[in-house]
PDB file of N, CA and C in Angstrom:
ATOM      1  N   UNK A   1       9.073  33.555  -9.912  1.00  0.00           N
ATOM      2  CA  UNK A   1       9.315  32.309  -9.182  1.00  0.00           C
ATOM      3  C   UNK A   1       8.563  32.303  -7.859  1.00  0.00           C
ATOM      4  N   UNK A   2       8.600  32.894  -7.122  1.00  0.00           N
ATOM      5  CA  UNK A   2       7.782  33.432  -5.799  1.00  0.00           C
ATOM      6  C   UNK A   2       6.348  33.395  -6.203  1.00  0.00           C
ATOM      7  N   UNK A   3       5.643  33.976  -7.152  1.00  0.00           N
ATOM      8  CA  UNK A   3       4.173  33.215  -7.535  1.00  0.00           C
ATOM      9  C   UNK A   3       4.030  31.863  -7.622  1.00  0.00           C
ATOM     10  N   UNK A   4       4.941  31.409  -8.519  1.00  0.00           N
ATOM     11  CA  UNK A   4       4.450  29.989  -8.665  1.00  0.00           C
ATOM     12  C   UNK A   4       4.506  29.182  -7.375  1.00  0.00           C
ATOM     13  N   UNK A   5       5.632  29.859  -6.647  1.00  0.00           N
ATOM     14  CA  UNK A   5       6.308  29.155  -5.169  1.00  0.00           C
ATOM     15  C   UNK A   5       4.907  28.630  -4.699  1.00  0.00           C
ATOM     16  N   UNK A   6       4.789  30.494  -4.499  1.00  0.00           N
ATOM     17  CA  UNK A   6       3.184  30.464  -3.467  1.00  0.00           C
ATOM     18  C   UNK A   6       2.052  29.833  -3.784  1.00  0.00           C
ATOM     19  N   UNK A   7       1.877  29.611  -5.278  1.00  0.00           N
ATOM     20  CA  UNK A   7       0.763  28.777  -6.056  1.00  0.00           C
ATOM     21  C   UNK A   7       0.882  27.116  -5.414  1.00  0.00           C
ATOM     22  N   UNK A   8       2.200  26.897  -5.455  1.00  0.00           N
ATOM     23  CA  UNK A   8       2.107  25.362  -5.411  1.00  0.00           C
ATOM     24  C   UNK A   8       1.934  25.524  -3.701  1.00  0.00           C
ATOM     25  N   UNK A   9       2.864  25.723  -3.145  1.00  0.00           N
ATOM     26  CA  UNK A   9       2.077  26.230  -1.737  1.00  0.00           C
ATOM     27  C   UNK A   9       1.454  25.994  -0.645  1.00  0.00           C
ATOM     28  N   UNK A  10       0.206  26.208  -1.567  1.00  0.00           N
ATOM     29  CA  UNK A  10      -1.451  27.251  -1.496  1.00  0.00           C
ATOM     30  C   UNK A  10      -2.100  25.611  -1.435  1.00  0.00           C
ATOM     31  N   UNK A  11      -1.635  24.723  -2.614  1.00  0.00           N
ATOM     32  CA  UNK A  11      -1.904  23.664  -3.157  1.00  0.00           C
ATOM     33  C   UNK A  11      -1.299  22.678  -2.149  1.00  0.00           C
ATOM     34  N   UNK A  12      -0.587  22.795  -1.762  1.00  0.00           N
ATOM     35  CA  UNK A  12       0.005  21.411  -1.281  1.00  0.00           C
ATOM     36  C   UNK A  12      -0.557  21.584  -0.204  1.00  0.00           C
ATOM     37  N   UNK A  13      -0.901  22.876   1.002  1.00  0.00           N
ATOM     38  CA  UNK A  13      -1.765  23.316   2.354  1.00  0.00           C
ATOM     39  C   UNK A  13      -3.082  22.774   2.227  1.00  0.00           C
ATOM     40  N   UNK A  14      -3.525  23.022   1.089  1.00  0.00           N
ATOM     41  CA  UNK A  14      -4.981  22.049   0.947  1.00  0.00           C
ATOM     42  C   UNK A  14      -5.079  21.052   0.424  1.00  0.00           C
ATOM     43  N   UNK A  15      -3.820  20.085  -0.171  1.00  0.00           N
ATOM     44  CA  UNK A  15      -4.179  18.912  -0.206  1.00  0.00           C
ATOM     45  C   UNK A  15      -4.990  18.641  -1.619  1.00  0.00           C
ATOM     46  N   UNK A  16      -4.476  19.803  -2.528  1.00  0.00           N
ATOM     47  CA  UNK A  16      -5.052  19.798  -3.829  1.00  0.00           C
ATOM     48  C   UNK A  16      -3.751  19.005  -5.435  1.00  0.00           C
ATOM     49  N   UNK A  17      -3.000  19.655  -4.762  1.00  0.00           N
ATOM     50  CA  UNK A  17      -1.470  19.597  -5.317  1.00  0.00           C
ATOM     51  C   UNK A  17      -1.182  18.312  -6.912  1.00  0.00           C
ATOM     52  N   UNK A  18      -2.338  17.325  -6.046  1.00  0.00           N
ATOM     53  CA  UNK A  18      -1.509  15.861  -6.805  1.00  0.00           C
ATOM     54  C   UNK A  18      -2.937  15.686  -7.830  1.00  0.00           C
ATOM     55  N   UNK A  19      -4.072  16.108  -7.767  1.00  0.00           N
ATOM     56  CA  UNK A  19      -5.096  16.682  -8.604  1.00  0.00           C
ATOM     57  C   UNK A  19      -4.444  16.793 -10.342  1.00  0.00           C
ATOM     58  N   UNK A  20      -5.408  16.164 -10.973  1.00  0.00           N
ATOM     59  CA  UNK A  20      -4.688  16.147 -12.599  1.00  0.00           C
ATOM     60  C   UNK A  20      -5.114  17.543 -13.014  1.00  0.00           C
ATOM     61  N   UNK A  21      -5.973  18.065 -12.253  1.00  0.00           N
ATOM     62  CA  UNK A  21      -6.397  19.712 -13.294  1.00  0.00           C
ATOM     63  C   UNK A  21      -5.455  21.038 -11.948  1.00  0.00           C
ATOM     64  N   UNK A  22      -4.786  20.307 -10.721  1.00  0.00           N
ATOM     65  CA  UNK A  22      -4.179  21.273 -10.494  1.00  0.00           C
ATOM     66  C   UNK A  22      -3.300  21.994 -11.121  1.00  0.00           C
ATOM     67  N   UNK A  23      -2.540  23.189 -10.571  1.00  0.00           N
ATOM     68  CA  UNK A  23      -1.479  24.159 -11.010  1.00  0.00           C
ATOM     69  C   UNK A  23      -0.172  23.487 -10.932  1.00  0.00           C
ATOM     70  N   UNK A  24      -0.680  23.059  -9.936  1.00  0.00           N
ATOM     71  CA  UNK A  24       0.717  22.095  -9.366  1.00  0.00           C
ATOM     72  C   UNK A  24       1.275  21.141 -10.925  1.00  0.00           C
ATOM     73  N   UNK A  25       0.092  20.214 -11.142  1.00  0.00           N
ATOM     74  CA  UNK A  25       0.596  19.376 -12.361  1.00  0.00           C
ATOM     75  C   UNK A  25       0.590  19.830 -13.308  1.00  0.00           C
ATOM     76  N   UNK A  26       0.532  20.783 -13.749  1.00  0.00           N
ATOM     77  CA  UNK A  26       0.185  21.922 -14.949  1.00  0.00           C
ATOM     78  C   UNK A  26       1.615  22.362 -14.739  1.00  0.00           C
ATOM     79  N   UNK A  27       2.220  22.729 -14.312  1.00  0.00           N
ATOM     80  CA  UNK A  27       3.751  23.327 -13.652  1.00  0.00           C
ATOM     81  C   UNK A  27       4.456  22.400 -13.869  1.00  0.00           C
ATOM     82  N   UNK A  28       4.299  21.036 -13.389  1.00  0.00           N
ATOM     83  CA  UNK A  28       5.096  19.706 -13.625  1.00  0.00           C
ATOM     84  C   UNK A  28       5.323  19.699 -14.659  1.00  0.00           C
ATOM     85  N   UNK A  29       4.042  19.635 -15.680  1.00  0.00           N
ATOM     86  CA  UNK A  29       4.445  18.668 -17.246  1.00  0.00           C
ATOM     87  C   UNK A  29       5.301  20.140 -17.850  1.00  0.00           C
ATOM     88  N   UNK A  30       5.038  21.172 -17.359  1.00  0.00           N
ATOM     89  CA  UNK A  30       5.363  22.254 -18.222  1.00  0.00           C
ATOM     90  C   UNK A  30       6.926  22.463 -17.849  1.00  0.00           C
ATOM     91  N   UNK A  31       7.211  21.996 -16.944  1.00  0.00           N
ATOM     92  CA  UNK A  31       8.550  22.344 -16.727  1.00  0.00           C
ATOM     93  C   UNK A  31       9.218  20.848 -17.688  1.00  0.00           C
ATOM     94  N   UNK A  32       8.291  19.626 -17.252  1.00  0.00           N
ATOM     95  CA  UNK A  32       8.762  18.607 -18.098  1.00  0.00           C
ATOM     96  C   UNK A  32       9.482  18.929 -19.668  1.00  0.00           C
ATOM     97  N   UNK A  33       8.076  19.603 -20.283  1.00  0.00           N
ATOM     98  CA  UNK A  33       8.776  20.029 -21.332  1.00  0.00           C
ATOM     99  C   UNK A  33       9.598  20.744 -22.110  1.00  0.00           C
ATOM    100  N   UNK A  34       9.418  21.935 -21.000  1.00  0.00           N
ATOM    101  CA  UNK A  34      10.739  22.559 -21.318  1.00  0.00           C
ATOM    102  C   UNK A  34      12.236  21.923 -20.868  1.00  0.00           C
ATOM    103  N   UNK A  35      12.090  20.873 -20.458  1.00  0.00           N
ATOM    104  CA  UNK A  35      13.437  20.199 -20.277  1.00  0.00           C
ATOM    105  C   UNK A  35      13.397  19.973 -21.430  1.00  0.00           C
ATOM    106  N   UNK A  36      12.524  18.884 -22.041  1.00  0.00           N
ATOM    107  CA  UNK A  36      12.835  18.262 -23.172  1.00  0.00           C
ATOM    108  C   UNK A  36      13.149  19.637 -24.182  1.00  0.00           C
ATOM    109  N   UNK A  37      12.902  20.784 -24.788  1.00  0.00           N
ATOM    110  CA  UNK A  37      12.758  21.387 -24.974  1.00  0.00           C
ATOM    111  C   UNK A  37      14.784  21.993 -25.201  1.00  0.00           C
ATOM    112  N   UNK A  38      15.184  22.011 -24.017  1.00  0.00           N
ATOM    113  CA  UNK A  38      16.613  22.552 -23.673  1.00  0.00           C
ATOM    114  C   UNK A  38      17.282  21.426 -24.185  1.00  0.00           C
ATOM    115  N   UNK A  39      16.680  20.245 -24.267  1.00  0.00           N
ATOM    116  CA  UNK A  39      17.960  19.099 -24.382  1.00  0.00           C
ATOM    117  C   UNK A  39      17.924  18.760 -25.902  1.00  0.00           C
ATOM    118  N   UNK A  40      16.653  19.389 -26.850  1.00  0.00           N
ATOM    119  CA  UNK A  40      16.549  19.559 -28.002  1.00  0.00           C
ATOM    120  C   UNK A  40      16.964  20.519 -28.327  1.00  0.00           C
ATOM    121  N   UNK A  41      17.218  21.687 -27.935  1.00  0.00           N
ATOM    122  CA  UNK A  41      18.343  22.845 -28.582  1.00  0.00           C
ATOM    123  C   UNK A  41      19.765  22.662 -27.936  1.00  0.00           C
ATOM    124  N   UNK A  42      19.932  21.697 -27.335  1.00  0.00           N
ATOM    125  CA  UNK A  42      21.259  21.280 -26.987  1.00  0.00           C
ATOM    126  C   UNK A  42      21.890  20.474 -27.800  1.00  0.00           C
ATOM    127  N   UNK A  43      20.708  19.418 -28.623  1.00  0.00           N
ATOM    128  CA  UNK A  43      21.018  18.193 -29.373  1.00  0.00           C
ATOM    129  C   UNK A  43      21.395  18.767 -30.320  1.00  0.00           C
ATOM    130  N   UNK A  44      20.475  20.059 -30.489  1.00  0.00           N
ATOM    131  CA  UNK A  44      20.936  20.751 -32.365  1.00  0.00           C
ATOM    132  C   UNK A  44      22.466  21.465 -32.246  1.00  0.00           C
ATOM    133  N   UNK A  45      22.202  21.352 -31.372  1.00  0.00           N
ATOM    134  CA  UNK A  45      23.825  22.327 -31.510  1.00  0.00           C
ATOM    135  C   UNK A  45      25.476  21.209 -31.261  1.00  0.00           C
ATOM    136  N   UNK A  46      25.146  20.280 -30.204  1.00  0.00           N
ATOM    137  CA  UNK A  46      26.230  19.524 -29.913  1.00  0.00           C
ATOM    138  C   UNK A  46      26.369  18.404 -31.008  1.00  0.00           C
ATOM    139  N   UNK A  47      24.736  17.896 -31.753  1.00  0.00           N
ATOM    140  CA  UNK A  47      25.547  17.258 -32.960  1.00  0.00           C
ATOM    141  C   UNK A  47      24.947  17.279 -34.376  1.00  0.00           C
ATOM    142  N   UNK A  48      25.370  18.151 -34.568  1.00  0.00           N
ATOM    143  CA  UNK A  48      25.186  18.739 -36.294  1.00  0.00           C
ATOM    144  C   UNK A  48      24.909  17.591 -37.475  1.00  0.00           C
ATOM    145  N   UNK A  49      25.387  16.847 -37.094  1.00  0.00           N
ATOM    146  CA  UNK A  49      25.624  15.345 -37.775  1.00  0.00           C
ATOM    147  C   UNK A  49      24.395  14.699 -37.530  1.00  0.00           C
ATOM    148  N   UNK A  50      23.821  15.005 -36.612  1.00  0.00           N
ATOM    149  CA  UNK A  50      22.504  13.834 -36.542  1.00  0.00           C
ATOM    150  C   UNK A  50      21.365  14.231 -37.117  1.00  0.00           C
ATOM    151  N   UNK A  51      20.328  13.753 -37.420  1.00  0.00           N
ATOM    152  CA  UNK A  51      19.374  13.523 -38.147  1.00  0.00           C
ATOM    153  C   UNK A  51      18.024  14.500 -37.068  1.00  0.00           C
ATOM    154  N   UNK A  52      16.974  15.410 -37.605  1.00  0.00           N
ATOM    155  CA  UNK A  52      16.081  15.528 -36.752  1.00  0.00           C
ATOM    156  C   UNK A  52      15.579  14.370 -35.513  1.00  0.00           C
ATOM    157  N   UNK A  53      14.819  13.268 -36.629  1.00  0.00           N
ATOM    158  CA  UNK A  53      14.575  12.431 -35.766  1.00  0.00           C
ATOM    159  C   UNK A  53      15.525  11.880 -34.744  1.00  0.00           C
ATOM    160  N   UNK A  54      16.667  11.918 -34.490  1.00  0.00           N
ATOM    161  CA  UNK A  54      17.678  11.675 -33.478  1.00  0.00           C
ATOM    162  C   UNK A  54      17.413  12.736 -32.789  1.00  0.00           C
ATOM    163  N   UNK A  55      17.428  13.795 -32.858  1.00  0.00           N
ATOM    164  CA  UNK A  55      18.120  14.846 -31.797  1.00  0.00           C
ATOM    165  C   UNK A  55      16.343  14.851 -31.083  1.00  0.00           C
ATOM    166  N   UNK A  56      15.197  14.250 -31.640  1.00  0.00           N
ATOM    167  CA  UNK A  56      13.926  14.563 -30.801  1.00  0.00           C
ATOM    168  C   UNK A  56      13.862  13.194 -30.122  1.00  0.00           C
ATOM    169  N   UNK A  57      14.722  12.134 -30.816  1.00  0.00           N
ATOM    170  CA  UNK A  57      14.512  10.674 -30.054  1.00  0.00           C
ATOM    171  C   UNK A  57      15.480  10.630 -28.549  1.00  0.00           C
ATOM    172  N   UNK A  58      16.544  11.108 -29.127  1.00  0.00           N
ATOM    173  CA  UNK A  58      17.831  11.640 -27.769  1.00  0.00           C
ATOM    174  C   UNK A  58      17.104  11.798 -26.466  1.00  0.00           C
ATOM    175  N   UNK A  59      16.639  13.484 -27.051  1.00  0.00           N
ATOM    176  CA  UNK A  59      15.804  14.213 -26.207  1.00  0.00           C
ATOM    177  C   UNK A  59      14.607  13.831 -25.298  1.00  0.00           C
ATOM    178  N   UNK A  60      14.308  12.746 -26.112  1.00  0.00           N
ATOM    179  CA  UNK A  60      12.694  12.281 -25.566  1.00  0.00           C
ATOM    180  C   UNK A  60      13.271  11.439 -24.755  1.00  0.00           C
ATOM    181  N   UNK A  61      14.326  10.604 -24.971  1.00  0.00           N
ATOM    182  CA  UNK A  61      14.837   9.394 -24.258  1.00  0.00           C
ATOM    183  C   UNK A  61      15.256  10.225 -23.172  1.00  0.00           C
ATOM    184  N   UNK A  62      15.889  10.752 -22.728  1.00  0.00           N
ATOM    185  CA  UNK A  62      16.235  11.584 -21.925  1.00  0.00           C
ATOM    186  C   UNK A  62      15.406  12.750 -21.006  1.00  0.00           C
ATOM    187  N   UNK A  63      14.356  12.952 -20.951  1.00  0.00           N
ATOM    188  CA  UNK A  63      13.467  13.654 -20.665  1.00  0.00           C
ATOM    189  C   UNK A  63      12.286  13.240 -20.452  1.00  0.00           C
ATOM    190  N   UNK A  64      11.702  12.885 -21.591  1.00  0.00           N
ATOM    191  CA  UNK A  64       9.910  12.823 -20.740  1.00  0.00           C
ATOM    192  C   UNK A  64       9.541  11.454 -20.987  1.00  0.00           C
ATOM    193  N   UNK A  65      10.456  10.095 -21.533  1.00  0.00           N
ATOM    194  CA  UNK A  65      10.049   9.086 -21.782  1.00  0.00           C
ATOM    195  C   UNK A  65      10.195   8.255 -20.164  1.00  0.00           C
ATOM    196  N   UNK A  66      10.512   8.796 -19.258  1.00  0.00           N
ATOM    197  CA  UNK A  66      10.507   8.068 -18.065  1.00  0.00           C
ATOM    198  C   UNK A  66       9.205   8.549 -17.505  1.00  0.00           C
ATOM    199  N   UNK A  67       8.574   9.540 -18.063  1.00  0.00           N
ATOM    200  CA  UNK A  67       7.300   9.718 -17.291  1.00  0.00           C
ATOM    201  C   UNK A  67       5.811   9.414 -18.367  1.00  0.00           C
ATOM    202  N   UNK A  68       6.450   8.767 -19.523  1.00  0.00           N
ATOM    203  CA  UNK A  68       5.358   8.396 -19.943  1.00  0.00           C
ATOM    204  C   UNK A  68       4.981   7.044 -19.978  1.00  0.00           C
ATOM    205  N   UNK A  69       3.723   6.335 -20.399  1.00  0.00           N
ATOM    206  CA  UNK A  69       2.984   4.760 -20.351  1.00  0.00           C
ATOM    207  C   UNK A  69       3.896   4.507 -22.095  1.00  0.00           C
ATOM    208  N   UNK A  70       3.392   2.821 -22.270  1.00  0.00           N
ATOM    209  CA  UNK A  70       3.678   2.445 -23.166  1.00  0.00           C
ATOM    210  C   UNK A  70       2.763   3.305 -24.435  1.00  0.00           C
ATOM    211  N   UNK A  71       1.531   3.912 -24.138  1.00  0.00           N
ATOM    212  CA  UNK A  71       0.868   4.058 -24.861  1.00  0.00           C
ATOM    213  C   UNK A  71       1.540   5.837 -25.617  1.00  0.00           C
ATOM    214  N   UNK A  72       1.934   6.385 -24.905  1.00  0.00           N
ATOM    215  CA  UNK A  72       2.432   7.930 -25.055  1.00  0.00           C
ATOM    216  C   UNK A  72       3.726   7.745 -25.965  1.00  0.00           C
ATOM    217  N   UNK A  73       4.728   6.877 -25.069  1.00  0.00           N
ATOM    218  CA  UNK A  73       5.883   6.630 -25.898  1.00  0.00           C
ATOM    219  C   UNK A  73       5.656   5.921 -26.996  1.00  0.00           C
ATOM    220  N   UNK A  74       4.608   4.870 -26.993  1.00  0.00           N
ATOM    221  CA  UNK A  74       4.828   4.606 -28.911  1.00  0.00           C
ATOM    222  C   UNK A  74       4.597   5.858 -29.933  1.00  0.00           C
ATOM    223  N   UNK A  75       3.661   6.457 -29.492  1.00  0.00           N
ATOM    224  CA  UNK A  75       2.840   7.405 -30.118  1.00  0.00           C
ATOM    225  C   UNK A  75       4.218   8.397 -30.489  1.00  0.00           C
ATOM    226  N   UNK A  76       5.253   8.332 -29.716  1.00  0.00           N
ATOM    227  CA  UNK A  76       6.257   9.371 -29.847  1.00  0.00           C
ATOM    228  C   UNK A  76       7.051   8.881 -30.503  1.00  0.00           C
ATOM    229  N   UNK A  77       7.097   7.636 -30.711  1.00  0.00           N
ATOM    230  CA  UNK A  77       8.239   7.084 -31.422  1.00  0.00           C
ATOM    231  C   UNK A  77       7.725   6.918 -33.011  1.00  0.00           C
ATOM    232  N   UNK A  78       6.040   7.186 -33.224  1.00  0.00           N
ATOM    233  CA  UNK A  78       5.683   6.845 -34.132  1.00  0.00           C
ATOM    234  C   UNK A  78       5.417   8.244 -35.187  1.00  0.00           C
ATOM    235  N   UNK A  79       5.680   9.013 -34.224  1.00  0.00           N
ATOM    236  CA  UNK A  79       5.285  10.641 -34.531  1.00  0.00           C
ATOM    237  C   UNK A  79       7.026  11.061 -35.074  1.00  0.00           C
ATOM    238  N   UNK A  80       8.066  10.437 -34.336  1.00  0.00           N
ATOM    239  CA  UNK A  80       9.288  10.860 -35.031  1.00  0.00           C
ATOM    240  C   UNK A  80       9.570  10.562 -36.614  1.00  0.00           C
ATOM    241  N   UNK A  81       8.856   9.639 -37.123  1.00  0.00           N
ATOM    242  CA  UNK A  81       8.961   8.749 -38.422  1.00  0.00           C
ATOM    243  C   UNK A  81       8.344  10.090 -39.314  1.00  0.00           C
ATOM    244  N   UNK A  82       7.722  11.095 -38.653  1.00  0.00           N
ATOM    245  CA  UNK A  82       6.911  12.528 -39.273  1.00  0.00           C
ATOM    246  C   UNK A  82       7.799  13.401 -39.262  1.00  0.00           C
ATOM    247  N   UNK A  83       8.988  13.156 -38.344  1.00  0.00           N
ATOM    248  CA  UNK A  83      10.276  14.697 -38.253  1.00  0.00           C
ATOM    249  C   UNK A  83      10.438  15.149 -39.117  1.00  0.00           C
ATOM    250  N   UNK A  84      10.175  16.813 -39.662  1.00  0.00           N
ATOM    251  CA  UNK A  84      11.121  17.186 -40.907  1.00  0.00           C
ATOM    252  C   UNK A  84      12.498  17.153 -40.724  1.00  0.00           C
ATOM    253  N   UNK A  85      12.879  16.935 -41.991  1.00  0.00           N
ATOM    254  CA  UNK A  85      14.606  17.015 -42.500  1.00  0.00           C
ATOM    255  C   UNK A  85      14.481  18.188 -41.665  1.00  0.00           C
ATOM    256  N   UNK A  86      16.507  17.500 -41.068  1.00  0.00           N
ATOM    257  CA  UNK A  86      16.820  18.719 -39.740  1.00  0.00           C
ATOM    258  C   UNK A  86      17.456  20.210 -40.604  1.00  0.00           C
ATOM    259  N   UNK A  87      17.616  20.179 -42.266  1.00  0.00           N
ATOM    260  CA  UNK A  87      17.856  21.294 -43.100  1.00  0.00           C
ATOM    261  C   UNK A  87      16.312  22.001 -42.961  1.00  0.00           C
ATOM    262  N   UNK A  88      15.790  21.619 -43.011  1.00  0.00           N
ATOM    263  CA  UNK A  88      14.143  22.419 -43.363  1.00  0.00           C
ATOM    264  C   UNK A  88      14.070  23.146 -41.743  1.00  0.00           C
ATOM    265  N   UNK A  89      14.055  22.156 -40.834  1.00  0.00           N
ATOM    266  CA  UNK A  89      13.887  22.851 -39.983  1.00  0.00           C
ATOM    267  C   UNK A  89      13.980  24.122 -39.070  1.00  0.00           C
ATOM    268  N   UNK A  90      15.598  23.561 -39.355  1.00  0.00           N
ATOM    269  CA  UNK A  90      16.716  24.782 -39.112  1.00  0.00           C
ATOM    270  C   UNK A  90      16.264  26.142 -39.621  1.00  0.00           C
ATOM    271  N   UNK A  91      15.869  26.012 -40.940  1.00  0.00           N
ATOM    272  CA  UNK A  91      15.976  27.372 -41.895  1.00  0.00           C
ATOM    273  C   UNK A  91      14.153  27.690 -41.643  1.00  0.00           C
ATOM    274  N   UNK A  92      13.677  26.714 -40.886  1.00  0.00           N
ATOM    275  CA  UNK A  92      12.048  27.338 -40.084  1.00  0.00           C
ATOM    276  C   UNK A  92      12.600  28.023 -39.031  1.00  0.00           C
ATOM    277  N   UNK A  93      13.404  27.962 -38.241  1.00  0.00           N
ATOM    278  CA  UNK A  93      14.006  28.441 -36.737  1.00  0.00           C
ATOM    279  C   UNK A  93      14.647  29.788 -36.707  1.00  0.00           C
ATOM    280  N   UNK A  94      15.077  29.461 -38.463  1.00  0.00           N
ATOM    281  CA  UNK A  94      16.478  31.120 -38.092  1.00  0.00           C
ATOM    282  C   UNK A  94      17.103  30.904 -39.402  1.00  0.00           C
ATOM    283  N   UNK A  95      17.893  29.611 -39.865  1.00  0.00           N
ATOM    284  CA  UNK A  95      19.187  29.486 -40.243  1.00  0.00           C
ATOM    285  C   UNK A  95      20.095  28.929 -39.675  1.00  0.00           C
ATOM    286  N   UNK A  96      21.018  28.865 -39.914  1.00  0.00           N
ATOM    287  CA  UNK A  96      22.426  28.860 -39.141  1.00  0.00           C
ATOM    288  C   UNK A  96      22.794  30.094 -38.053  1.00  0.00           C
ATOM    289  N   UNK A  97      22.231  31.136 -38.143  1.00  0.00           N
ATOM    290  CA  UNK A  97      22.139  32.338 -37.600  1.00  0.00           C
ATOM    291  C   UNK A  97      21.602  32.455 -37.073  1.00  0.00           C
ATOM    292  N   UNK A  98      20.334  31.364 -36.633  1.00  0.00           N
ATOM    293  CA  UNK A  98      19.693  31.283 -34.817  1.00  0.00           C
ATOM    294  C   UNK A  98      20.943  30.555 -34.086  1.00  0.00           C
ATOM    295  N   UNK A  99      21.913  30.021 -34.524  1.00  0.00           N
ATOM    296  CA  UNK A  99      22.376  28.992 -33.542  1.00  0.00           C
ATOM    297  C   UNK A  99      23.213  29.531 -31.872  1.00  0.00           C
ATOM    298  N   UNK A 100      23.615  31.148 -32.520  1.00  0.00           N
ATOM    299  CA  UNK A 100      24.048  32.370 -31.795  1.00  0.00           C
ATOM    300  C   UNK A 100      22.894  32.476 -30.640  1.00  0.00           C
ATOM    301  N   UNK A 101      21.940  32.493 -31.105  1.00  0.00           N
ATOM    302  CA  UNK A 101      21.039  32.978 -29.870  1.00  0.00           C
ATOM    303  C   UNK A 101      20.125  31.859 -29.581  1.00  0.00           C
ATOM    304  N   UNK A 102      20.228  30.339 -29.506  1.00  0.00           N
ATOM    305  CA  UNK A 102      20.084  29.152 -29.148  1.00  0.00           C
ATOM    306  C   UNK A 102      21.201  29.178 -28.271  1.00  0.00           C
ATOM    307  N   UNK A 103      22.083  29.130 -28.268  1.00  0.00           N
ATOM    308  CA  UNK A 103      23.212  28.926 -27.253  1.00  0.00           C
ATOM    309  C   UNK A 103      22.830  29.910 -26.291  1.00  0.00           C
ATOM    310  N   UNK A 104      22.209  31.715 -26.273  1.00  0.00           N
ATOM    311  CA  UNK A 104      22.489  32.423 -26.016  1.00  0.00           C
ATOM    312  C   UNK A 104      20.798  31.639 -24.658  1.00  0.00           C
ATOM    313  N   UNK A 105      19.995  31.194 -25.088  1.00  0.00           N
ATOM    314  CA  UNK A 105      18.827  30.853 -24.649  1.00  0.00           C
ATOM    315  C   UNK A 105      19.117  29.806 -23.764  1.00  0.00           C
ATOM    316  N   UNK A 106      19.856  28.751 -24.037  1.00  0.00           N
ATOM    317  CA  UNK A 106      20.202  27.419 -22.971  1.00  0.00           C
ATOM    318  C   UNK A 106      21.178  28.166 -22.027  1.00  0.00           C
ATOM    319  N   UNK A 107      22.269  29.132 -22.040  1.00  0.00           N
ATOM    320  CA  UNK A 107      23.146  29.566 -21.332  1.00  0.00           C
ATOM    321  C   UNK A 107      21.843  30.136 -20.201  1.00  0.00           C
ATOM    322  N   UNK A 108      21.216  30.856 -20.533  1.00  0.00           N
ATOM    323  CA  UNK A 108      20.130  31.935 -19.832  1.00  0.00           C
ATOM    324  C   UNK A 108      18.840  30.929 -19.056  1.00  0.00           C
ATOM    325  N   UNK A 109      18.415  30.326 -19.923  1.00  0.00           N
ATOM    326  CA  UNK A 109      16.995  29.805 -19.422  1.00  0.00           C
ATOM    327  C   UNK A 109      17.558  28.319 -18.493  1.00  0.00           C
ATOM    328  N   UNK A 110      18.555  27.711 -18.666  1.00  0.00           N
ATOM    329  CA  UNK A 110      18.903  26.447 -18.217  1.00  0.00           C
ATOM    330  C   UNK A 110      19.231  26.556 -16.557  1.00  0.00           C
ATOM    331  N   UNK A 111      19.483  27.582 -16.058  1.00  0.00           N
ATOM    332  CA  UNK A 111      19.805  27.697 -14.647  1.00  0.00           C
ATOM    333  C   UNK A 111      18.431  28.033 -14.065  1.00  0.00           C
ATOM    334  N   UNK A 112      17.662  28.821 -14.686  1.00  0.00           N
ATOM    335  CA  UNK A 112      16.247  29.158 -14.285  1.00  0.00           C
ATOM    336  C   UNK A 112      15.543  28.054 -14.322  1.00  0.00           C
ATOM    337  N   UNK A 113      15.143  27.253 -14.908  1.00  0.00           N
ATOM    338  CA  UNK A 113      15.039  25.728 -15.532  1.00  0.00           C
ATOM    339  C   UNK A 113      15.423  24.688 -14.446  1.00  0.00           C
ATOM    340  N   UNK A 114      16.248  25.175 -13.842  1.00  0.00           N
ATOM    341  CA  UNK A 114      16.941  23.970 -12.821  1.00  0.00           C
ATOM    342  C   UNK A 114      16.552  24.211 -11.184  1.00  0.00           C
ATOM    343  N   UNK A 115      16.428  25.371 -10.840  1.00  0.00           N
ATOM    344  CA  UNK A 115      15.464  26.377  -9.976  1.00  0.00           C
ATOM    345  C   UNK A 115      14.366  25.777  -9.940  1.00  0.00           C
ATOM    346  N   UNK A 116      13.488  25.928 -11.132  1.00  0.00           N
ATOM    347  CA  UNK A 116      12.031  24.543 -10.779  1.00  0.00           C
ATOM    348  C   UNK A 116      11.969  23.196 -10.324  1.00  0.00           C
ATOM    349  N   UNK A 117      13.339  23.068 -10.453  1.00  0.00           N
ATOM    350  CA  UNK A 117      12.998  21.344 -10.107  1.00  0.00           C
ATOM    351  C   UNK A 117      12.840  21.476  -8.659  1.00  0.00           C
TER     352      UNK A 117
END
């Protein structure tokens, strides 16, 4: 955390920071997505009942669709209509037997996660 601190920094002292190829915005979208990211292994777990494409539409609604143009969010809404069945997926991830150490990952990474903002 103290690297990146000093990275952004370094960046904001020179007036580089808001630059589309800085570290700085490279750090932004990346933390962006790992939100979305937490609120999609949150979705899989809090509702079993919903459909892939829900738990990535939830997620997106909730996360990175306030920082995208009309042009990004269609593209996302048009890319969910591609979700695999949330059975296929699951059993790409782990099973039912990742869901132990999905919980074990949002408990752990979600406070670190919140530290970046």
């Amino acid at each position: 955390y103290n690297c990146l601190y000093s990275m952004v920094q370094e960046e904001v002292e020179n007036k580089t920071a808001t630059g589309s190829k800085s570290c700085t915005n490279g750090l932004l979208w990346l933390t962006r997505a790992m939100d979305f990211l937490v609120e999609l292994f949150r979705n899989l777990l809090e509702h079993p009942d919903w459909a892939m494409s829900q738990v990535c539409s939830d997620s997106y609604t909730k996360t990175l669709k306030k920082w995208h143009g009309w042009l990004a969010s269609s593209t996302f809404t048009v890319a969910m209509k591609l979700a695999p069945d949330r059975s296929k997926f699951m059993e790409v991830i782990g099973g039912d037997a990742v869901k132990d150490d999905i919980q074990k990952f949002l408990d752990t990474f979600t406070p670190l996660l919140q530290e970046n903002h």
